[in-house]
N, C-alpha and C. Protein backbone atom coordinates (compact mmCIF):
# COMPACT_ATOMS: atom_id res chain seq x y z
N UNK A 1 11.29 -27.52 32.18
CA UNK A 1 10.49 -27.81 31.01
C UNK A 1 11.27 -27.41 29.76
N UNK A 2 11.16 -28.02 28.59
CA UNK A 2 12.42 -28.09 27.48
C UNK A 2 11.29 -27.12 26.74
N UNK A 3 12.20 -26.10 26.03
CA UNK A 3 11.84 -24.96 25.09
C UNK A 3 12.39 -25.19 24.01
N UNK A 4 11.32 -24.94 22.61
CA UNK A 4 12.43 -24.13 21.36
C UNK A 4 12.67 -22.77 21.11
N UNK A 5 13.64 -22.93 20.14
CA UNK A 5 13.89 -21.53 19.67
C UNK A 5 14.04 -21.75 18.04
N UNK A 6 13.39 -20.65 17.52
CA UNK A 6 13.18 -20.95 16.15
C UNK A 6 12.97 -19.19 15.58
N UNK A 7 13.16 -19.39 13.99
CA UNK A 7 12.70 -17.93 13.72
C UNK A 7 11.59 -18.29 13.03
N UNK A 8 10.66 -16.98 13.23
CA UNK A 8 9.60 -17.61 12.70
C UNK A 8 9.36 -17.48 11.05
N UNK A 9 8.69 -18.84 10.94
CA UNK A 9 8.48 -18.79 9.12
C UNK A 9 7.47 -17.85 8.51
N UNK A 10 7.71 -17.72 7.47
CA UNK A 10 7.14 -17.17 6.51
C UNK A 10 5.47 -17.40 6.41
N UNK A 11 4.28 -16.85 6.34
CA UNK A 11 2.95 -17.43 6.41
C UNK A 11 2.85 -17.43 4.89
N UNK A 12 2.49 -18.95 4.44
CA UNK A 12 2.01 -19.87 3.47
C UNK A 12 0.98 -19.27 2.59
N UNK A 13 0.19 -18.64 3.57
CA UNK A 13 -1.01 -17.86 3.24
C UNK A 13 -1.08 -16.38 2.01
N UNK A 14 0.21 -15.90 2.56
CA UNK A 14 0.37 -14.36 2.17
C UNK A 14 2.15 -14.21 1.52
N UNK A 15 2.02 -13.32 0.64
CA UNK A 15 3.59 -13.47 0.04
C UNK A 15 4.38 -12.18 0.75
N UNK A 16 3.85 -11.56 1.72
CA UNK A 16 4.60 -10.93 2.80
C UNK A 16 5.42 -11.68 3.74
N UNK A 17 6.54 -11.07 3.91
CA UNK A 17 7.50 -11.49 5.14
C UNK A 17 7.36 -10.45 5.80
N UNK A 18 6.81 -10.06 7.22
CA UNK A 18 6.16 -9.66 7.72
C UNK A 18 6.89 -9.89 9.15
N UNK A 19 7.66 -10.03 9.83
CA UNK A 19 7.53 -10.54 11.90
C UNK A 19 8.20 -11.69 11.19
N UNK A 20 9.45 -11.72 10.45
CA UNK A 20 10.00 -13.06 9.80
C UNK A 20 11.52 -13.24 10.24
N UNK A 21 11.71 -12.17 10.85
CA UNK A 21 12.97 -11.78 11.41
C UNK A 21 13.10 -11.78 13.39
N UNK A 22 11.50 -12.41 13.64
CA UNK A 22 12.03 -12.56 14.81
C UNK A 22 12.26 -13.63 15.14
N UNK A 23 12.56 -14.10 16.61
CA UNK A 23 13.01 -15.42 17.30
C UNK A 23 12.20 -15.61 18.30
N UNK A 24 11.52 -16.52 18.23
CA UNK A 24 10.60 -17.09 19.51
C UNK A 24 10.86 -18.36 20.01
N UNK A 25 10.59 -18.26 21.59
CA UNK A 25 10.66 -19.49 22.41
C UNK A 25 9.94 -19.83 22.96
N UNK A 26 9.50 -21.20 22.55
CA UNK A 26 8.53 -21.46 23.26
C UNK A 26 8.42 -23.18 23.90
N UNK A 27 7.71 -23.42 24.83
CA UNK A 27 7.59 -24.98 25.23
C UNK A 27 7.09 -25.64 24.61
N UNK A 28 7.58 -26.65 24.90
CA UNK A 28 6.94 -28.33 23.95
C UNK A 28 6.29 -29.11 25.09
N UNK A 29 5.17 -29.53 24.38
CA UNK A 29 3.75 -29.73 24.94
C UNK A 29 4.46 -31.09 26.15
N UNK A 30 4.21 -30.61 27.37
CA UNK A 30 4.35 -30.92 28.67
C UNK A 30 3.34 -32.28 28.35
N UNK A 31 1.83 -32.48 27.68
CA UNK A 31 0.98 -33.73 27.90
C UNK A 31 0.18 -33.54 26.38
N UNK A 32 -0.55 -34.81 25.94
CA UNK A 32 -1.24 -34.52 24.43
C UNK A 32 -2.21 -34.07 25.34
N UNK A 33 -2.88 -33.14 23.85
CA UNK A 33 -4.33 -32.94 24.12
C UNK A 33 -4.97 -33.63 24.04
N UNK A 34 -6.43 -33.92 24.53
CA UNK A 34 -7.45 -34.60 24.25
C UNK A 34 -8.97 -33.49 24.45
N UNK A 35 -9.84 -34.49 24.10
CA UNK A 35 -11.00 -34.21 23.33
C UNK A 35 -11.82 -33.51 24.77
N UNK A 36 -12.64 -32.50 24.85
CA UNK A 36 -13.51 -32.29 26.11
C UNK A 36 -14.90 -33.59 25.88
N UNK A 37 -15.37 -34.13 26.99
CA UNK A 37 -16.33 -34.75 26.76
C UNK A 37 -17.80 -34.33 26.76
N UNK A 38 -17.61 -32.72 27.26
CA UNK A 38 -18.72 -32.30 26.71
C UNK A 38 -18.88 -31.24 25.12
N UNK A 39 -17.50 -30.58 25.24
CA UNK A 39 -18.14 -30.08 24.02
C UNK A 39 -17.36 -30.54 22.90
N UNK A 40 -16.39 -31.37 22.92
CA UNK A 40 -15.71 -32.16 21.84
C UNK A 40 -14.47 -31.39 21.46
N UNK A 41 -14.08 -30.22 22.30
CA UNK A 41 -12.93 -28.99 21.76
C UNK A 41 -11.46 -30.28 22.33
N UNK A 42 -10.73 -29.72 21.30
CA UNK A 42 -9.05 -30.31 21.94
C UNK A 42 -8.45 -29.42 22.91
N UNK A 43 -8.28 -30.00 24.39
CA UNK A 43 -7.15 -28.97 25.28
C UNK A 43 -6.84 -29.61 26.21
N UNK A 44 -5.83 -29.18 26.57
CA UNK A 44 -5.36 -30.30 27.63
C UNK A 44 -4.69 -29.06 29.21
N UNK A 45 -4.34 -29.68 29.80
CA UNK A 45 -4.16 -29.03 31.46
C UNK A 45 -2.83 -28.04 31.42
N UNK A 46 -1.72 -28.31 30.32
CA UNK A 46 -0.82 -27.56 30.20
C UNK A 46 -1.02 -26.08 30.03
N UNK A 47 -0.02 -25.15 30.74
CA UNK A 47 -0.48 -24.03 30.71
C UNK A 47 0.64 -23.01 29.78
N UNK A 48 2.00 -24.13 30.11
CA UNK A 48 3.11 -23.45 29.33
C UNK A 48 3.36 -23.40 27.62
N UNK A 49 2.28 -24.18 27.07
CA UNK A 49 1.93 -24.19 25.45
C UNK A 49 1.11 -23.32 25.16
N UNK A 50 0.94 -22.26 26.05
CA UNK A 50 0.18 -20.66 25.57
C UNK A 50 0.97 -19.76 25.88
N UNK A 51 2.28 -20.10 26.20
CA UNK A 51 3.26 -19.12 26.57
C UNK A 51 4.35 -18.71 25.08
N UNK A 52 4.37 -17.93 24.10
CA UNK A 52 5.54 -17.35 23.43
C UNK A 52 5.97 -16.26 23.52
N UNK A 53 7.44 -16.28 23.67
CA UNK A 53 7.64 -15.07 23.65
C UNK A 53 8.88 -14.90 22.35
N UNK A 54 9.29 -13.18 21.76
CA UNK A 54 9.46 -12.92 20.86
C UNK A 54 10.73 -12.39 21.60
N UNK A 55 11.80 -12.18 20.49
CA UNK A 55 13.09 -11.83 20.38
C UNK A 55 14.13 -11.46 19.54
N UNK A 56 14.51 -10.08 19.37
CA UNK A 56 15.03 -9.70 18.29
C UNK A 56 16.19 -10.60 17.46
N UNK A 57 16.79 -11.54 18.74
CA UNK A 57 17.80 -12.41 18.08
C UNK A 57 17.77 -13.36 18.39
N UNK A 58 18.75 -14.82 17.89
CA UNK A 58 18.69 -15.54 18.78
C UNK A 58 19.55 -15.78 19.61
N UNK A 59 20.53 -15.30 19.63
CA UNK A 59 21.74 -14.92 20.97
C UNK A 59 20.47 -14.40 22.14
N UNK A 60 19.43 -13.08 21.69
CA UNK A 60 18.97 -12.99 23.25
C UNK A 60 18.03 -14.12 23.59
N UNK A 61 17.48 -14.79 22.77
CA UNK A 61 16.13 -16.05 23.25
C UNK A 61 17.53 -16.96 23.80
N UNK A 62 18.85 -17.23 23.62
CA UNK A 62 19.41 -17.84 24.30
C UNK A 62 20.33 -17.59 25.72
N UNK A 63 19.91 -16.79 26.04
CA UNK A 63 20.53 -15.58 27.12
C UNK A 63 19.46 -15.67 27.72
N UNK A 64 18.32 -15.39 27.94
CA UNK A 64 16.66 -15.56 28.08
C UNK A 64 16.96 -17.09 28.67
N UNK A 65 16.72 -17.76 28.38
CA UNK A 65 16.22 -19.42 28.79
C UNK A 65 17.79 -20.11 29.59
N UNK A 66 19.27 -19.34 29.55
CA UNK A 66 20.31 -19.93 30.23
C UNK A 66 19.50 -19.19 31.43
N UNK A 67 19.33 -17.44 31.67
CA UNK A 67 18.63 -16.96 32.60
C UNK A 67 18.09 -17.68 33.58
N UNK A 68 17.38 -17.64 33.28
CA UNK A 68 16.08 -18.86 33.44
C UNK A 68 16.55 -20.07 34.15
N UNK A 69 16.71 -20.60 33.60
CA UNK A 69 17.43 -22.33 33.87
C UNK A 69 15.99 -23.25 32.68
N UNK A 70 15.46 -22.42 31.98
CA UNK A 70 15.19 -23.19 31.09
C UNK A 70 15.95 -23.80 29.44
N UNK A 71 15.57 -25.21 29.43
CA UNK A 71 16.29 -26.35 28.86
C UNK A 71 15.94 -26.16 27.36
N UNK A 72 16.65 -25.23 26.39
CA UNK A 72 16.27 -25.23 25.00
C UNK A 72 17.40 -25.14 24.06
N UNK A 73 16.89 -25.78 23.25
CA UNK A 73 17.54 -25.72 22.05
C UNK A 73 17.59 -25.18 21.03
N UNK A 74 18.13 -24.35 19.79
CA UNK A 74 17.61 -23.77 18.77
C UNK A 74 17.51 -24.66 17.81
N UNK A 75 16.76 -23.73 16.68
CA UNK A 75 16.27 -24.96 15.38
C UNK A 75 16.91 -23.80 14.52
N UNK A 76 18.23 -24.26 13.57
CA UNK A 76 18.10 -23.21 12.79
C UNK A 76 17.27 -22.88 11.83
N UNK A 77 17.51 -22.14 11.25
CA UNK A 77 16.61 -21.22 10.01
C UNK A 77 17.14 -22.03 8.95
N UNK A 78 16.37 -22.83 7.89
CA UNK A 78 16.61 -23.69 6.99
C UNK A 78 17.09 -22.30 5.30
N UNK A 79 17.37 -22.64 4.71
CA UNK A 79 18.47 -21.54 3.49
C UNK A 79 17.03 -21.45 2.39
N UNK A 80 16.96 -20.24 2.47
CA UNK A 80 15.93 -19.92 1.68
C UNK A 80 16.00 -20.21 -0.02
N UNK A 81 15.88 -20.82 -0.55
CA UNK A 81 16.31 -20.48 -1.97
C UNK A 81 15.32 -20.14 -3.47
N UNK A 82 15.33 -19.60 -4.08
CA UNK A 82 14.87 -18.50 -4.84
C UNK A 82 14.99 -19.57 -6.23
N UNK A 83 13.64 -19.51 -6.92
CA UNK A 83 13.61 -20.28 -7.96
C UNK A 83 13.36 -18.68 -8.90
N UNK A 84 14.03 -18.02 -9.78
CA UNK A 84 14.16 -16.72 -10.67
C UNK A 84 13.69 -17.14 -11.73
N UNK A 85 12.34 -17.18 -12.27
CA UNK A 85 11.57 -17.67 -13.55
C UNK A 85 11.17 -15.61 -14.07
N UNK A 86 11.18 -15.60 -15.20
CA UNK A 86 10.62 -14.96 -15.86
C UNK A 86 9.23 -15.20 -16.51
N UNK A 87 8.43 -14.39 -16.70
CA UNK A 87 6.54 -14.26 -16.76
C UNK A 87 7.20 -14.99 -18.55
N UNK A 88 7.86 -14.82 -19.70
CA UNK A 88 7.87 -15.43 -20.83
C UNK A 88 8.01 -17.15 -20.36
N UNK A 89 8.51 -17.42 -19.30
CA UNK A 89 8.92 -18.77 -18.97
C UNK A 89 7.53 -19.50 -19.17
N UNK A 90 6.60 -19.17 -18.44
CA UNK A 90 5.54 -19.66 -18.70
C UNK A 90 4.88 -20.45 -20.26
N UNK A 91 5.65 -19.64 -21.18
CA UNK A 91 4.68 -20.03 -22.31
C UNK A 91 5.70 -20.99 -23.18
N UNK A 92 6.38 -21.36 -22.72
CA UNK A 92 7.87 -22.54 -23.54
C UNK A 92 7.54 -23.76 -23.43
């Protein structure tokens, strides 16, 4: 079953970087979800899309899954870049 490896992003939500420095691997959805027909929830039969696990680097999430004989790839970490405005900027 094919895995990623990724670090995880930043939450959108909060201006903490927080657990931003780790590396997780995880599977890509084996089947889509679909709808239950009784109570209308999305889930499907896969069991390995509740599986992540965490890793201080990504040398070990890739040491981890050769282990294994699982099939992954990494995603790198896209370049953060910093827009430096000053609070006077606002009023120009």
């Amino acid at each position: 079953m094919p895995a990623r490896i990724y670090q995880r992003p930043k939450n959108a939500m909060q201006s903490g970087r927080a657990r931003t420095d780790e590396w997780l691997l995880d599977f890509v959805p084996a089947e889509a979800r679909r709808a239950d027909p009784l109570m209308g929830w999305a889930g499907s039969g896969d069991t390995q899309a509740q599986v992540t696990l965490t890793f201080a680097t990504a040398d070990e999430a890739r040491a981890y899954a050769d282990k294994y004989g699982i099939a992954a790839h990494v995603i790198p970490t896209p370049v953060r870049t910093l827009k430096l405005q000053s609070y006077a900027d606002n009023f120009r």
